[in-house]
Protein backbone atom coordinates (compact mmCIF):
# COMPACT_ATOMS: atom_id res chain seq x y z
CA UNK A 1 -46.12 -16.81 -16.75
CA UNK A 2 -44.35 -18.75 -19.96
CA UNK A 3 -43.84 -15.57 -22.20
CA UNK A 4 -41.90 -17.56 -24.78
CA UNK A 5 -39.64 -15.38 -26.90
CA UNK A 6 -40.98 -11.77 -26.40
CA UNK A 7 -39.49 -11.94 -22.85
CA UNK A 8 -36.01 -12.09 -24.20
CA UNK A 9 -36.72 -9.23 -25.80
CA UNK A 10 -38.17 -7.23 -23.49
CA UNK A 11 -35.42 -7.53 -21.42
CA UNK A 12 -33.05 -6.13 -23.92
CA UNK A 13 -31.97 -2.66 -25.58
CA UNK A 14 -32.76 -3.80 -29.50
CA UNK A 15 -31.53 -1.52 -32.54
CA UNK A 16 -31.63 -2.42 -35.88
CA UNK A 17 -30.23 -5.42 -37.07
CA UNK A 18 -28.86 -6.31 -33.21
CA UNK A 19 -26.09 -9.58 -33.95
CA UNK A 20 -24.49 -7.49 -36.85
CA UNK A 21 -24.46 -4.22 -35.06
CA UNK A 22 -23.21 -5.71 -31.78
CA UNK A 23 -20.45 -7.34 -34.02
CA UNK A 24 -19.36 -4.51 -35.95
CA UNK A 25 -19.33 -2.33 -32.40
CA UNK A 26 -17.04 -5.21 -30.57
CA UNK A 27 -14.23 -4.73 -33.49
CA UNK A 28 -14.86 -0.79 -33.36
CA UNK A 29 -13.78 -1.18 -29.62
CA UNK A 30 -10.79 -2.90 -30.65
CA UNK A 31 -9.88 -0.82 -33.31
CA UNK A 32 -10.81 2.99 -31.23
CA UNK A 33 -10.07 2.23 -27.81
CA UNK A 34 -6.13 1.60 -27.47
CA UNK A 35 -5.87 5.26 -29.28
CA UNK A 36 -8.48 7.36 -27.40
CA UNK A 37 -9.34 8.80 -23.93
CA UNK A 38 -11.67 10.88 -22.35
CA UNK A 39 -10.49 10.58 -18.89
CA UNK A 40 -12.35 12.80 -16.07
CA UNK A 41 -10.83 15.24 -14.60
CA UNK A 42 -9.35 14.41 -11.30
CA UNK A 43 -9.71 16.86 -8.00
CA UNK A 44 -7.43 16.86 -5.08
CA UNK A 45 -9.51 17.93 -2.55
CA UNK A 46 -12.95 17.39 -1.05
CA UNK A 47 -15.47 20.02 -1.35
CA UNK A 48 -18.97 20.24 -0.33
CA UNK A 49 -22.20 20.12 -2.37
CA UNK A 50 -23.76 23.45 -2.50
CA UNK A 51 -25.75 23.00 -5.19
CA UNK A 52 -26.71 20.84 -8.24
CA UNK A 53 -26.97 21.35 -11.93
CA UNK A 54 -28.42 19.43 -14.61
CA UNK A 55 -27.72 20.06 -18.19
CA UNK A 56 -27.75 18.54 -21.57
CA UNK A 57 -31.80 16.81 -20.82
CA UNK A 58 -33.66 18.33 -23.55
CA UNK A 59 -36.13 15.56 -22.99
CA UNK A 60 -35.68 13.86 -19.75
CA UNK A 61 -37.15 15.51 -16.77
CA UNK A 62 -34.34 16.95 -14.35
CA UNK A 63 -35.93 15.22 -10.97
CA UNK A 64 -35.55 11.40 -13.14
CA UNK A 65 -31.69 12.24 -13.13
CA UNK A 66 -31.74 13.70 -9.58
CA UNK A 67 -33.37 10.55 -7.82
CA UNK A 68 -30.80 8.42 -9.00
CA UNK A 69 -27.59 10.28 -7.45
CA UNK A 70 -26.51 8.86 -3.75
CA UNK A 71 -24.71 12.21 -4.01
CA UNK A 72 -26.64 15.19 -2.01
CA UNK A 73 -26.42 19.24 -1.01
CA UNK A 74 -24.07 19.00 1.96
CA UNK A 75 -22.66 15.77 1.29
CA UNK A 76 -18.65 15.99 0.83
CA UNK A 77 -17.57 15.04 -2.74
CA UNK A 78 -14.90 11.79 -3.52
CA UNK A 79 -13.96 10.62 -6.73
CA UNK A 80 -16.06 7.42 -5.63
CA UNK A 81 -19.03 8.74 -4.96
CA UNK A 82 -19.10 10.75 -8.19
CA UNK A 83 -18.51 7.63 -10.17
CA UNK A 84 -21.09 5.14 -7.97
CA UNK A 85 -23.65 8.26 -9.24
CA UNK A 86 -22.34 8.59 -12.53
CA UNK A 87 -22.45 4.98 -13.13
CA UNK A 88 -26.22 4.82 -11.82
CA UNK A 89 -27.28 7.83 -14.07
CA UNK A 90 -26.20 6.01 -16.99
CA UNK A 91 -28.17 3.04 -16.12
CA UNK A 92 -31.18 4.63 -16.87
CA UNK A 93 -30.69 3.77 -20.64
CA UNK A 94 -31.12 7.35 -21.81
CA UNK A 95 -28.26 8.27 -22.31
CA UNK A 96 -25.34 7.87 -24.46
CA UNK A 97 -22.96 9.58 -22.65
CA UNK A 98 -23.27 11.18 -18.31
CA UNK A 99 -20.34 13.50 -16.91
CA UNK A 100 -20.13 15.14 -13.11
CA UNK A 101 -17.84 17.85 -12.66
CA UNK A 102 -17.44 20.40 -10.14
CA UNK A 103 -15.59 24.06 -9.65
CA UNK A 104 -12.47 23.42 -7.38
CA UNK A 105 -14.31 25.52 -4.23
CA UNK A 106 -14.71 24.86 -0.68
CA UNK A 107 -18.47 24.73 -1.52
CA UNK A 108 -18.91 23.95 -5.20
CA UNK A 109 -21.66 23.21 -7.37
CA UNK A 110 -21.90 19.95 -8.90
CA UNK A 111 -22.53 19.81 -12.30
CA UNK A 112 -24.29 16.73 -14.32
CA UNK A 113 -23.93 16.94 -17.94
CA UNK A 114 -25.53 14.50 -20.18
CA UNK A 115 -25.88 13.70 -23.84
CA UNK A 116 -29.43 11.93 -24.51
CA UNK A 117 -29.90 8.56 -27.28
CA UNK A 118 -32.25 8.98 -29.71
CA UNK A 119 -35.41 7.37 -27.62
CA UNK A 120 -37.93 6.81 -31.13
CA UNK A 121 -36.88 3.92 -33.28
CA UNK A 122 -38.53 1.93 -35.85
CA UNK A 123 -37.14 -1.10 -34.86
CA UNK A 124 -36.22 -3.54 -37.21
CA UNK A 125 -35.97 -6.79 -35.11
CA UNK A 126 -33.09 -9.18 -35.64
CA UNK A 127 -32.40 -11.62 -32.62
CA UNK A 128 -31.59 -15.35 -31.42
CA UNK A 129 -33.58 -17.98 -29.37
CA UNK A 130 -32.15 -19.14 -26.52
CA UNK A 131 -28.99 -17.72 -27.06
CA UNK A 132 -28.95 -20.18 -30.54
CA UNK A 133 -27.42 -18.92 -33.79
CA UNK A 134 -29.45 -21.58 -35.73
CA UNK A 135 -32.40 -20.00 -34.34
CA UNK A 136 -33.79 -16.58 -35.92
CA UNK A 137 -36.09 -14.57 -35.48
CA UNK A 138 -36.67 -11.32 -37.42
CA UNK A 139 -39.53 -8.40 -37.36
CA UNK A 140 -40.13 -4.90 -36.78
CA UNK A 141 -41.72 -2.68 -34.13
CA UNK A 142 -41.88 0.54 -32.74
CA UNK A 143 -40.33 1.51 -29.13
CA UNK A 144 -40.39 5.10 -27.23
CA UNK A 145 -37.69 4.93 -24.70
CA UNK A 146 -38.51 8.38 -23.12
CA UNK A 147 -41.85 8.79 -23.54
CA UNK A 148 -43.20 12.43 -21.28
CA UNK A 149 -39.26 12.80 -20.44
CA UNK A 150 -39.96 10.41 -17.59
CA UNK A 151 -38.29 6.98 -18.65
CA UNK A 152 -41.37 5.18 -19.87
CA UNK A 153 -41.25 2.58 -22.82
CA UNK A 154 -44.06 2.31 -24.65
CA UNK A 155 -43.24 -1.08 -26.96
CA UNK A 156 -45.30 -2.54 -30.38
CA UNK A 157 -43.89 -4.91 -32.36
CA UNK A 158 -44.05 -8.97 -34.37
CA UNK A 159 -41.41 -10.99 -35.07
CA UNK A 160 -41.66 -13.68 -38.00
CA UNK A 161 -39.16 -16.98 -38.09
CA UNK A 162 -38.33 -18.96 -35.12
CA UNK A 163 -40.79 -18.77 -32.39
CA UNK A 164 -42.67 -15.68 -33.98
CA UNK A 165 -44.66 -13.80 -31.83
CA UNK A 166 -46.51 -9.96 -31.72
CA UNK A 167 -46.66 -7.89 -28.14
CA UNK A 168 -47.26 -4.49 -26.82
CA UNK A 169 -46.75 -2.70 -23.46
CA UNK A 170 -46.03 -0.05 -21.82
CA UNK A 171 -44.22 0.58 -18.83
CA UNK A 172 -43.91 3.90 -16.50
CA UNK A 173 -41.04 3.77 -14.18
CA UNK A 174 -42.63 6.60 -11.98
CA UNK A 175 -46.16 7.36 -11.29
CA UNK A 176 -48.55 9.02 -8.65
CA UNK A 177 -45.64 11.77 -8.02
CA UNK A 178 -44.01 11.72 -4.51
CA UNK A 179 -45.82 8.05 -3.68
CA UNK A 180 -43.23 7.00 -6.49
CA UNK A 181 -44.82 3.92 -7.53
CA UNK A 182 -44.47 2.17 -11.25
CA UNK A 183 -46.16 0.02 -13.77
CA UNK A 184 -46.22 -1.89 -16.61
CA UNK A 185 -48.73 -3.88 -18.86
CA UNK A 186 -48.26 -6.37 -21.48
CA UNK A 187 -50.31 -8.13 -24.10
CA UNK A 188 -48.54 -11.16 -25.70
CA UNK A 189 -49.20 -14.14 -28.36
CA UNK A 190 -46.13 -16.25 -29.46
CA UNK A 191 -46.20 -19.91 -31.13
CA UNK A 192 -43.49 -21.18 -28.81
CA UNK A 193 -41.40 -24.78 -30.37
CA UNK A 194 -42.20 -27.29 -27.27
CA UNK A 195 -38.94 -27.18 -25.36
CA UNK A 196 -39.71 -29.63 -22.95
CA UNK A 197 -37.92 -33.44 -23.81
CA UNK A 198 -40.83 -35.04 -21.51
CA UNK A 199 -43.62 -33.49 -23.54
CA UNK A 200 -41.81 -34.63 -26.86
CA UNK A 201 -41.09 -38.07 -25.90
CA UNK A 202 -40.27 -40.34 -29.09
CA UNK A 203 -42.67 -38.09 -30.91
CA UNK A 204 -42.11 -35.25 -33.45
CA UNK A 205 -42.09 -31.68 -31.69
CA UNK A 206 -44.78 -29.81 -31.58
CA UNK A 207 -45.80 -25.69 -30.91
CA UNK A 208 -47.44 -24.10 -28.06
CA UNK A 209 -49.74 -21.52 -28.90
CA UNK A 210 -49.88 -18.55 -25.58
CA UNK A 211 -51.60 -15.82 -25.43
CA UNK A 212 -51.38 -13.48 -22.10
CA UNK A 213 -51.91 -10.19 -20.56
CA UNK A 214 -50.44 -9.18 -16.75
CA UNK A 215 -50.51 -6.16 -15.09
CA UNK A 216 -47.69 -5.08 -12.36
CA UNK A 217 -47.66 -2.14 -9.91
CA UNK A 218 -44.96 -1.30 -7.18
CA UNK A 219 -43.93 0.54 -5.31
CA UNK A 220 -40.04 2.22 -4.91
CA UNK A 221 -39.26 2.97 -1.31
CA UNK A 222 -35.61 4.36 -2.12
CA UNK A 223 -32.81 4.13 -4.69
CA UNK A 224 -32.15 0.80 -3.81
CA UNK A 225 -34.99 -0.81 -2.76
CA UNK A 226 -38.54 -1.51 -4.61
CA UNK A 227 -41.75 -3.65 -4.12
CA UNK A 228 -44.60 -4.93 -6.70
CA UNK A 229 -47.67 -6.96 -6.76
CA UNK A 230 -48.89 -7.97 -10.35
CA UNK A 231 -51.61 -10.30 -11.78
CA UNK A 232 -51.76 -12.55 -15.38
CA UNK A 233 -54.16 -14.33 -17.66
CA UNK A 234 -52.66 -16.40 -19.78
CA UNK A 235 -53.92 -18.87 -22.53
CA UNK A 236 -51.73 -22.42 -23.27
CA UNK A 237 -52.97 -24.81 -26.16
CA UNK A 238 -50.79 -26.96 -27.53
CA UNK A 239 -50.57 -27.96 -31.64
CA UNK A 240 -50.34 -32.27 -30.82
CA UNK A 241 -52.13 -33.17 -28.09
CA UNK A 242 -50.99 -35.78 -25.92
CA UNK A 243 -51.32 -36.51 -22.12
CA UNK A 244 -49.10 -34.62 -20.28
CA UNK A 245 -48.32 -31.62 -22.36
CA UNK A 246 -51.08 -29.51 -20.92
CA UNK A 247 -52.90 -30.58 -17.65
CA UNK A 248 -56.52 -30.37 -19.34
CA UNK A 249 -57.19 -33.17 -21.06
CA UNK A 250 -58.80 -30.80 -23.73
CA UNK A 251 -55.30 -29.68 -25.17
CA UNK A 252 -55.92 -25.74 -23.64
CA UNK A 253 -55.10 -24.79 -20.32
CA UNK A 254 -56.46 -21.35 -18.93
CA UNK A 255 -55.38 -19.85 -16.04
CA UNK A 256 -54.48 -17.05 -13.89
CA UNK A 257 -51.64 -15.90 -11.67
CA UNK A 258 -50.87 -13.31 -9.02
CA UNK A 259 -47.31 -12.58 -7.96
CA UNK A 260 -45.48 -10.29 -5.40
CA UNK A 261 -41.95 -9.81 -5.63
CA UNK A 262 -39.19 -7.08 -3.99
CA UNK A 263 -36.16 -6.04 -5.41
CA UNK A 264 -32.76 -4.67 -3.40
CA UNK A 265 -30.53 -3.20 -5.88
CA UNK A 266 -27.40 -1.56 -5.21
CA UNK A 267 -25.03 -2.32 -8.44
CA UNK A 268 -23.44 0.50 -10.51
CA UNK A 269 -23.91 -0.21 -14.07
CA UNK A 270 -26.64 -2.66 -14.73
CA UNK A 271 -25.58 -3.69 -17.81
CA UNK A 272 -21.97 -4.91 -16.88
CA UNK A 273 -21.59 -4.29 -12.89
CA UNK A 274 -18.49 -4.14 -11.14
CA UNK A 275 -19.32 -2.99 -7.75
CA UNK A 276 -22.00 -3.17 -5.57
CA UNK A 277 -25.72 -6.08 -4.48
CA UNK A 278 -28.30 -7.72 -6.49
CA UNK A 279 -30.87 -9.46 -4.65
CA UNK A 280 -34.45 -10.34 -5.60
CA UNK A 281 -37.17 -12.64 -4.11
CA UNK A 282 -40.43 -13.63 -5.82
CA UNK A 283 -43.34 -15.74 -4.96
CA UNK A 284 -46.10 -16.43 -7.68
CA UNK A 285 -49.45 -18.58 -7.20
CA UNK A 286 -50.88 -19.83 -11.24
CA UNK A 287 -54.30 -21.55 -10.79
CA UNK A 288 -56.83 -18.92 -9.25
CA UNK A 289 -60.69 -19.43 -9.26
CA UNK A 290 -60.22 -21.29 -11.92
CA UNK A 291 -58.16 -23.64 -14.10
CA UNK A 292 -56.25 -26.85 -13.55
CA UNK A 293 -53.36 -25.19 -12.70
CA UNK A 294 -52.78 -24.92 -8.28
CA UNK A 295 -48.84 -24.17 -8.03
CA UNK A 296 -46.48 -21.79 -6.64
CA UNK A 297 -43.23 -21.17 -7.73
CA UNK A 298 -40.51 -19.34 -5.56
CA UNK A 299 -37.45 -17.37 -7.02
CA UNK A 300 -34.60 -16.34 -4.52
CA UNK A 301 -31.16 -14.60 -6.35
CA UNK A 302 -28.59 -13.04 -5.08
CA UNK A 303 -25.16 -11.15 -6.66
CA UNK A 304 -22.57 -9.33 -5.08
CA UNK A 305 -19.45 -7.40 -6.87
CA UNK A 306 -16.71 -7.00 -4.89
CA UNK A 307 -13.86 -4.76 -5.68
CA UNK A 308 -10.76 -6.47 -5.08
CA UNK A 309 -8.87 -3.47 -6.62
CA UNK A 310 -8.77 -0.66 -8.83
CA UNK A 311 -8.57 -3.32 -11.50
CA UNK A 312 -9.81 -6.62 -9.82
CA UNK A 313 -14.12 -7.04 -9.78
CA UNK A 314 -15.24 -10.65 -7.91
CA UNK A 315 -18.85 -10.96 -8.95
CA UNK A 316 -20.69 -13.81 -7.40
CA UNK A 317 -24.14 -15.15 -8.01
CA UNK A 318 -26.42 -17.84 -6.41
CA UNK A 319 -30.09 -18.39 -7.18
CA UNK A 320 -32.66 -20.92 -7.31
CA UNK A 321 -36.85 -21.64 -8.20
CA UNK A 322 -38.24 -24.02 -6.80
CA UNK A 323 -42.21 -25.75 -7.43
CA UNK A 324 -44.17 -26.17 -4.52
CA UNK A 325 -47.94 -28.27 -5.58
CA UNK A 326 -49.73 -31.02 -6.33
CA UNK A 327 -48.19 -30.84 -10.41
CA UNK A 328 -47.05 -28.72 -12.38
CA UNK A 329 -47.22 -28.35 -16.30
CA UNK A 330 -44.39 -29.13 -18.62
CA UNK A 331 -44.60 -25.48 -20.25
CA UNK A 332 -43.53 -24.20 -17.09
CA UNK A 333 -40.40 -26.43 -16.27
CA UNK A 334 -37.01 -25.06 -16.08
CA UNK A 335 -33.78 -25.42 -17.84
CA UNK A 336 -30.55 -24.91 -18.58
CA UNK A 337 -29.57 -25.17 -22.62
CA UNK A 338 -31.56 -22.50 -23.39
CA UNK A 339 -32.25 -18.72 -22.12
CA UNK A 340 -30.22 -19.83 -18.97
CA UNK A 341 -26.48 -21.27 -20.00
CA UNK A 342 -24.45 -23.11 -17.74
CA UNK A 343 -20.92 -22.59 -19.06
CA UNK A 344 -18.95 -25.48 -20.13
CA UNK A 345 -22.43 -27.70 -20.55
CA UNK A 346 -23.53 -24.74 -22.94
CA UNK A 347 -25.60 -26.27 -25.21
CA UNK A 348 -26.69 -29.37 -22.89
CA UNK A 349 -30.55 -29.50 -21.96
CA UNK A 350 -31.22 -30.22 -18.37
CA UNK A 351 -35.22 -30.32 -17.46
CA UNK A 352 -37.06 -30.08 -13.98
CA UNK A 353 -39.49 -28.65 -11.94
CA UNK A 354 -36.75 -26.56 -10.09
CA UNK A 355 -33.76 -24.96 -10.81
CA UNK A 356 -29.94 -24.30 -9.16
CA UNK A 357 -26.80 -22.63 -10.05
CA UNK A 358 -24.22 -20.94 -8.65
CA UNK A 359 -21.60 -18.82 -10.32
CA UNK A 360 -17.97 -16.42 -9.67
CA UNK A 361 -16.53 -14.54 -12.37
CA UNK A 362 -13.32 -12.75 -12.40
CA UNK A 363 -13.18 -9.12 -14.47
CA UNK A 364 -10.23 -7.28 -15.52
CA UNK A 365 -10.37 -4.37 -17.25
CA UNK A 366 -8.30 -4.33 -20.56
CA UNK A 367 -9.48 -1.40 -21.39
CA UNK A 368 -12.08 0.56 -19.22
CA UNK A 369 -15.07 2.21 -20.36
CA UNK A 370 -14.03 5.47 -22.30
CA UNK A 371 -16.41 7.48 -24.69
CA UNK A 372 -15.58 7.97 -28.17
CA UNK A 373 -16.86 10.93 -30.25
CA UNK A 374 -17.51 10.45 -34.30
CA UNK A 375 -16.98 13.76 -36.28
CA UNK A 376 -19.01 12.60 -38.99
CA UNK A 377 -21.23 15.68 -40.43
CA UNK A 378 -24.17 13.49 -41.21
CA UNK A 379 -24.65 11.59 -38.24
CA UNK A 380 -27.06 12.28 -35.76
CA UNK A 381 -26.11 13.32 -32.09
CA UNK A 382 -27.34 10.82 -30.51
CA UNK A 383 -25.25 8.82 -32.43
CA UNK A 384 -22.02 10.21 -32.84
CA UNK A 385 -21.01 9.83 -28.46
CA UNK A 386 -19.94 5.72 -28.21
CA UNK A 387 -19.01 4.22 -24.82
CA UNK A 388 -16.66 1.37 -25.36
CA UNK A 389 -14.71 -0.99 -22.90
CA UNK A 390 -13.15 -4.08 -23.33
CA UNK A 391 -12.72 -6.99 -20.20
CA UNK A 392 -11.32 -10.12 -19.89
CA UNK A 393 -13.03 -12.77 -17.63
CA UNK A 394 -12.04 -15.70 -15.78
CA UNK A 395 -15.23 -17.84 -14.42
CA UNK A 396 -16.84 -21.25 -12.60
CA UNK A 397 -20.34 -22.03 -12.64
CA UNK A 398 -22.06 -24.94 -11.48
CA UNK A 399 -26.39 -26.08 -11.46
CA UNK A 400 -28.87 -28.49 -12.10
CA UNK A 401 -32.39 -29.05 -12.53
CA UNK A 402 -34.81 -31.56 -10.51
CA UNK A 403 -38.12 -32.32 -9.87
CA UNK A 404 -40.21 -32.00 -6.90
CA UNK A 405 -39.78 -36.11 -5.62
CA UNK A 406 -35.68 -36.06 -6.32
CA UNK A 407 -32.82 -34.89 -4.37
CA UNK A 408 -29.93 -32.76 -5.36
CA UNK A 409 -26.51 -34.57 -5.38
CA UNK A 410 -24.29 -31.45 -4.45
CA UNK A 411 -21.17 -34.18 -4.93
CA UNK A 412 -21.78 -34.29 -8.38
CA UNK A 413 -23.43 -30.58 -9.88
CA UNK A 414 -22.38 -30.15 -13.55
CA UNK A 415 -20.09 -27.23 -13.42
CA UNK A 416 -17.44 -25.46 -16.00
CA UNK A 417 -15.49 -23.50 -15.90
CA UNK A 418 -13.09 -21.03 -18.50
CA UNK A 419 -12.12 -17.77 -19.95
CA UNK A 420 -13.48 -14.71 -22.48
CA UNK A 421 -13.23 -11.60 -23.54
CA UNK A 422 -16.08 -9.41 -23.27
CA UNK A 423 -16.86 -5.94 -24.85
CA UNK A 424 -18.86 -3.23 -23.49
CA UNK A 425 -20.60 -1.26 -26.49
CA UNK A 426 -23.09 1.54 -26.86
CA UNK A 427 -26.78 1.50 -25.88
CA UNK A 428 -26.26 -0.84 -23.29
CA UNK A 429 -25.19 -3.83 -25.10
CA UNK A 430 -22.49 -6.72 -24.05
CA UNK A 431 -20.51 -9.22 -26.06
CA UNK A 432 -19.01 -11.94 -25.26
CA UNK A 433 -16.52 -14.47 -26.65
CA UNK A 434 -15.84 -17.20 -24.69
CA UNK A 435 -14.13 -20.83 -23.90
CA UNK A 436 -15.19 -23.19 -21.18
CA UNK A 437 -14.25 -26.53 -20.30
CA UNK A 438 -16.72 -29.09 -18.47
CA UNK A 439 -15.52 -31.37 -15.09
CA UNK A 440 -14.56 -33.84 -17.89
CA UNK A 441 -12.16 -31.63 -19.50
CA UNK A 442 -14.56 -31.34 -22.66
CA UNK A 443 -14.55 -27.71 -24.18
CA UNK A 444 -16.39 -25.18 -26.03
CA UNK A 445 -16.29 -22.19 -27.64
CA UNK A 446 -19.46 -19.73 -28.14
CA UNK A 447 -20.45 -15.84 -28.84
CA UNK A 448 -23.42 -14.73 -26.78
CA UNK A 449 -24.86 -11.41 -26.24
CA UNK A 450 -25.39 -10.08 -22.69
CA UNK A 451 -23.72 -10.42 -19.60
CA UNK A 452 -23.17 -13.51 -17.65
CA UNK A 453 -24.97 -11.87 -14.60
């Protein structure tokens, strides 16, 4: 399903005014960092889990921090293991800051301390297109990160300026009790600015109008592995009409789509991983019982961070989507130059009915992630514990776009490659500042929030 702008969004932690807060946290990293630590405590030996202890959740349910540790009763403790859980807590987004510590006994209980964010926000919505500083968009909405204590998000919201658009949904990471199944719904409209060159031809650009609902439902089998089946209407009509920019002739193309997808997930810290598997696979079929549309699109990725040392993280990524049908509608081709950025051909526009790229990135940690605690009387607790880290990056990327009749020169990818510095900053955001070069030596320079992969 094309959910224009709102997707970006959903997919992202937003707090009021989100480029100049990320800003203003990247130079408060430089600034607090070099001068404070928080290290945890280190423990010689290796005792064994006799029990564990949750405190600091005033709001989130115990069992929603329990499911998450790879760290049981009986299990013997390591340094590692306490960070691969600590790291995974954290990940939930609900908190700001996650400790584990333990009594130095043969059999010791393990103790999970935690300080929660502040889970209501009016949000005032500040954000970029496709990764494009000329290309605003600004709103406001209301999110519930926590809503029952269980991790839901319960989302309503419009943004105004550059591909405006209003949505709501709600999503519940845990339902139906021990089955342990999830869902999420969505309703959608956004007046999306045609992307697609083809559509545009000589011609001035025009808007696509969308409206859409979907409905998903999975299924989690363990910590590391989950399963979903979800269904979408959605509602295309285009502001110029011209043959080829919607496959009815009338301008409008309805249509609906059923997808199944699964999910193996082993990484640390979602937002910035540096250890562990990422792989998804997802098949979706658009056109059922009705509407022009008769396509299937299949998504394969898959990322791996390797430790090389203490310091050293390898993170490698390949993926691909690929078209498979008689045609498919320019609204639904691919890209790079927009959401996706292949470094070093940043802000070059590649179109097709399928999609390739591969990717390794080097990061060292300047400074690792260390917590930083305001004592400022008037601000709230759920503000006053930061977690800051700052890492430099070395990377190579490569990928391309084609359509369903052409072949893929492998000789001759467009790839980059370069260097950046990227801080980690509170509620799960990531900046980075970055150089790249192209295979023709051309360069580039760009700040972009979110990680690479």
């Amino acid at each position: 399903m094309h959910k224009g702008i709102y997707q970006d969004f959903k997919q992202a932690t937003f707090l009021p005014g989100q480029v100049i807060l990320a800003g203003f946290l990247a130079v408060l990293t430089i600034v607090l960092l070099p001068f404070h630590a928080c290290a945890q405590p280190k423990h010689l030996s290796h005792p064994v889990v006799g029990s564990i202890v949750v405190l600091g959740n005033r709001t989130t349910d115990a069992e929603v921090i329990l499911r998450e540790l790879t760290v049981h009763v009986g299990d013997t403790l390591t340094e590692q293991k306490l960070e691969y859980s600590r790291t995974r807590i954290y990940s939930l987004g609900l908190f700001n800051r996650v400790d584990m510590t333990y009594p130095p006994l043969d059999t010791t209980v393990l103790i999970i301390s935690v300080e929660e964010r502040w889970y209501l926000f009016p949000v005032p919505i500040l954000g970029l297109v496709d990764k494009d500083w000329r290309k605003v968009y600004y709103g406001l909405g209301l999110v519930h990160f926590n809503l029952g204590g269980r991790g839901q998000k319960l989302f309503a919201g419009f943004a105004l300026g550059y591909d405006p658009w209003v949505a709501a949904s709600y999503r519940d990471p845990w339902i139906m009790g021990k089955l342990e199944m999830f869902s999420e719904s969505e309703l959608r409209y956004s007046k999306v600015r045609n992307k697609s060159l083809l559509s545009r031809g000589d011609e001035e650009n025009f808007d696509e109008i969308h409206y859409g609902f979907s409905q998903v439902l999975g299924k989690r089998f363990t910590p590391f592995f989950s399963a979903w089946i979800d269904i979408g209407y959605d509602y295309v009509e285009v502001t110029s009409r011209r043959a080829g920019r919607t496959l009815s002739s009338s301008g409008i193309d309805r249509y609906l789509s059923l997808g199944v997808g699964a999910v193996f997930d082993t990484r640390n810290l979602k937002e910035y991983p540096t250890y562990g598997a990422y792989g998804l696979i997802r098949l979706r079929k658009y056109g059922l019982l009705f509407g022009p549309l008769d396509h299937v699109i299949t998504t394969i990725d898959a990322r791996k961070y390797i430790k090389l040392s203490n310091s050293f993280t390898l993170a490698v990524r390949g993926f691909t989507s690929m078209s498979i049908g008689p045609r498919v509608p320019n609204y639904l081709h691919m890209y790079y130059g927009y959401s996706n950025r292949l470094r070093g051909h940043f802000y070059k526009i590649q179109e097709g009915e399928n999609i390739f790229g591969v990717a390794v990135e080097t990061r060292i940690p300047i400074v690792r992630e260390e917590y930083v605690v305001l004592d400022v009387p008037f601000l709230p607790p759920q503000f006053s514990t930061l977690r800051l880290g700052l890492y430099a990056a070395v990377f190579a990327n490569a990928g391309t776009t084609w359509n369903r009749r052409e072949k893929i020169d492998l000789r001759h990818l467009p790839a980059g490659y370069g260097a950046g510095l990227h801080f980690l900053l509170p509620y799960g955001y990531v900046l980075r500042a970055e150089g790249a070069m192209d295979e023709n030596g051309a360069g580039e320079l760009y700040l972009v929030i979110g990680a690479s992969f």
